[in-house]
Protein backbone atom coordinates (compact mmCIF):
# COMPACT_ATOMS: atom_id res chain seq x y z
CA UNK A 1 0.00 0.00 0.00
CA UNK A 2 1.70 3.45 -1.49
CA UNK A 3 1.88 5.84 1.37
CA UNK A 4 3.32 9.45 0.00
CA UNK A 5 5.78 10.63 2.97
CA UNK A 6 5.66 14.51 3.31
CA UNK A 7 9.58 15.22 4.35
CA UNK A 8 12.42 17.80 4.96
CA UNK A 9 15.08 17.66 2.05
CA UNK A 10 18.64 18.61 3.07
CA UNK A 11 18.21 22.11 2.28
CA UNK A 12 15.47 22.61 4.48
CA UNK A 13 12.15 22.56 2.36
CA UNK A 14 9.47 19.99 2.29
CA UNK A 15 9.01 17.73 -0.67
CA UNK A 16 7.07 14.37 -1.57
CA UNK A 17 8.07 11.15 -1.89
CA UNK A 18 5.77 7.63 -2.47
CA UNK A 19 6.86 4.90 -0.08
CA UNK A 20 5.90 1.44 0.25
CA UNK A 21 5.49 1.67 4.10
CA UNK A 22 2.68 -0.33 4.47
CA UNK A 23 3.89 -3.44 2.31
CA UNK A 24 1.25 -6.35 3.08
CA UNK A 25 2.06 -9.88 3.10
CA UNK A 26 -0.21 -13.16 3.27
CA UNK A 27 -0.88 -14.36 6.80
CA UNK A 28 -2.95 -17.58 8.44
CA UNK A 29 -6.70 -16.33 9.80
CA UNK A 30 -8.05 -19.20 10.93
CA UNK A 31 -9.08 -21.07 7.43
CA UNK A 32 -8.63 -18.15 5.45
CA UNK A 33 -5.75 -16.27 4.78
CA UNK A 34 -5.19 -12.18 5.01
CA UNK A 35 -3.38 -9.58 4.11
CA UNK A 36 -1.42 -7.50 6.66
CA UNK A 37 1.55 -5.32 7.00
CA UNK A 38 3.92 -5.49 9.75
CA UNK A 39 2.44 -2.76 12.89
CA UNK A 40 3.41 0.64 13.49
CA UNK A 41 3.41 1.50 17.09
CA UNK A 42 1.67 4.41 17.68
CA UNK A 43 1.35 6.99 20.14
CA UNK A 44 -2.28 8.22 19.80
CA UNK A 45 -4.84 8.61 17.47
CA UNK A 46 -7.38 11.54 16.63
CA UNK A 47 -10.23 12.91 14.29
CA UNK A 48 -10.05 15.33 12.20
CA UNK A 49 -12.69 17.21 10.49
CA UNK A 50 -12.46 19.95 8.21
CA UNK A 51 -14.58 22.14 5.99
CA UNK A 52 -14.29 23.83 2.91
CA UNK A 53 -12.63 26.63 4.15
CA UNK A 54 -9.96 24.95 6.44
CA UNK A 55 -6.60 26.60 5.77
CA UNK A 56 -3.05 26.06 7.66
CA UNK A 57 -0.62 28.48 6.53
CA UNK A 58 3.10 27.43 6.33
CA UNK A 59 3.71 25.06 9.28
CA UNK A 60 5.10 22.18 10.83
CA UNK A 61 3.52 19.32 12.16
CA UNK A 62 4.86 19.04 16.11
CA UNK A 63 5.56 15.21 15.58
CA UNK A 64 5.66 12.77 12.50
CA UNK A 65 2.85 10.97 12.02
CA UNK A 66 -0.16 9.19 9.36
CA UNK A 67 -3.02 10.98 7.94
CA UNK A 68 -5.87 8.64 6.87
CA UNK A 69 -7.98 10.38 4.77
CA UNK A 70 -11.85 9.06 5.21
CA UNK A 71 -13.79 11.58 3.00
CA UNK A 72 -13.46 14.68 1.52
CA UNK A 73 -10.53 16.73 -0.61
CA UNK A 74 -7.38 18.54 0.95
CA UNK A 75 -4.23 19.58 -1.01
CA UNK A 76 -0.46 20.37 0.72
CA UNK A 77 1.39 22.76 -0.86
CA UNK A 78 5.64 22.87 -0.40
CA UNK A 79 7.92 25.40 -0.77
CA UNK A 80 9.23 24.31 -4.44
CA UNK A 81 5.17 25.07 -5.37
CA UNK A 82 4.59 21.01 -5.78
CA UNK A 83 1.05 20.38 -4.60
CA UNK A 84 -0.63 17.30 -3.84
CA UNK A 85 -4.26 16.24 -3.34
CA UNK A 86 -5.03 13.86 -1.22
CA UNK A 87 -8.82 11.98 -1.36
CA UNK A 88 -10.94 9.11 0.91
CA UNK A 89 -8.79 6.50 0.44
CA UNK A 90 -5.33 7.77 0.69
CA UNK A 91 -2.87 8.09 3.64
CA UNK A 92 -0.08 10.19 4.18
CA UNK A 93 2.69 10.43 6.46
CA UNK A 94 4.15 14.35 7.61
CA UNK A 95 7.81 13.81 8.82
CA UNK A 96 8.59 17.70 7.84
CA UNK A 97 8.96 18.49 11.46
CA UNK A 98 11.92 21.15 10.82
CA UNK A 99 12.44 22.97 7.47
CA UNK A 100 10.40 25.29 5.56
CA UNK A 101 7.22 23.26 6.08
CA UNK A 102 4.26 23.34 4.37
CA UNK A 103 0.61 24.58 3.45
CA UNK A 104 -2.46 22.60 4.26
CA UNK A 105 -5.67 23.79 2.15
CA UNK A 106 -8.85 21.65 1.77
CA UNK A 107 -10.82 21.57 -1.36
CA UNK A 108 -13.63 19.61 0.00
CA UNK A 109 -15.65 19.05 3.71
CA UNK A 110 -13.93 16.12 5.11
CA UNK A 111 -12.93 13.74 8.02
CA UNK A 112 -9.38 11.91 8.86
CA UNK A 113 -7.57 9.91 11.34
CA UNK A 114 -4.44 11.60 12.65
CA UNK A 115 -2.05 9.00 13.75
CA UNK A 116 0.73 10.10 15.91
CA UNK A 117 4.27 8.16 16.32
């Protein structure tokens, strides 16, 4: 499962990359047989809802951690003026917690799970 990692590049600015963090393997489920990735220990977990209008300027988030969008649209913005959009269905991770940092805007009334390591 493709999990685009929000990160500080040497110089200081935020950027994207597409990891395969959450690489799932076949494991024994009683008769049946699943697919699972290896756990992440976490620290805590929140919700998140937005509206149409939510907008964080130029930040950092205070600690790394997943974003797992569950509905609705929001788009980060970086330094280098690469956006991405991000959708139900998608997670993302924000390691950026030094640097330049970046913009969060959302295009769409939404929830997410915040997942803090």
């Amino acid at each position: 499962m493709n999990v685009t990692k929000v990160y500080t590049t040497p110089q200081g600015h935020s950027d994207f990359e597409v990891i395969d963090e959450l690489r799932v393997e076949a494991v024994p489920f009683g008769k049946d047989t699943i697919l699972l990735s290896q756990p992440i220990k976490c620290e805590t977990l929140m919700a998140y809802e937005f509206d149409e209008s939510s907008f964080l300027d130029w930040h950092n988030p205070p600690q790394s951690g997943y974003m797992v969008m569950l509905e609705g649209e929001l788009e980060i913005t970086v330094k280098n003026g690469k956006s991405k959009k991000f959708v139900a269905g998608d997670i993302f991770t924000t390691v950026d917690t030094t640097g330049s940092g970046h913009i969060t805007k959302a295009l769409k009334k939404g929830k997410a799970l915040i997942i803090k390591l």
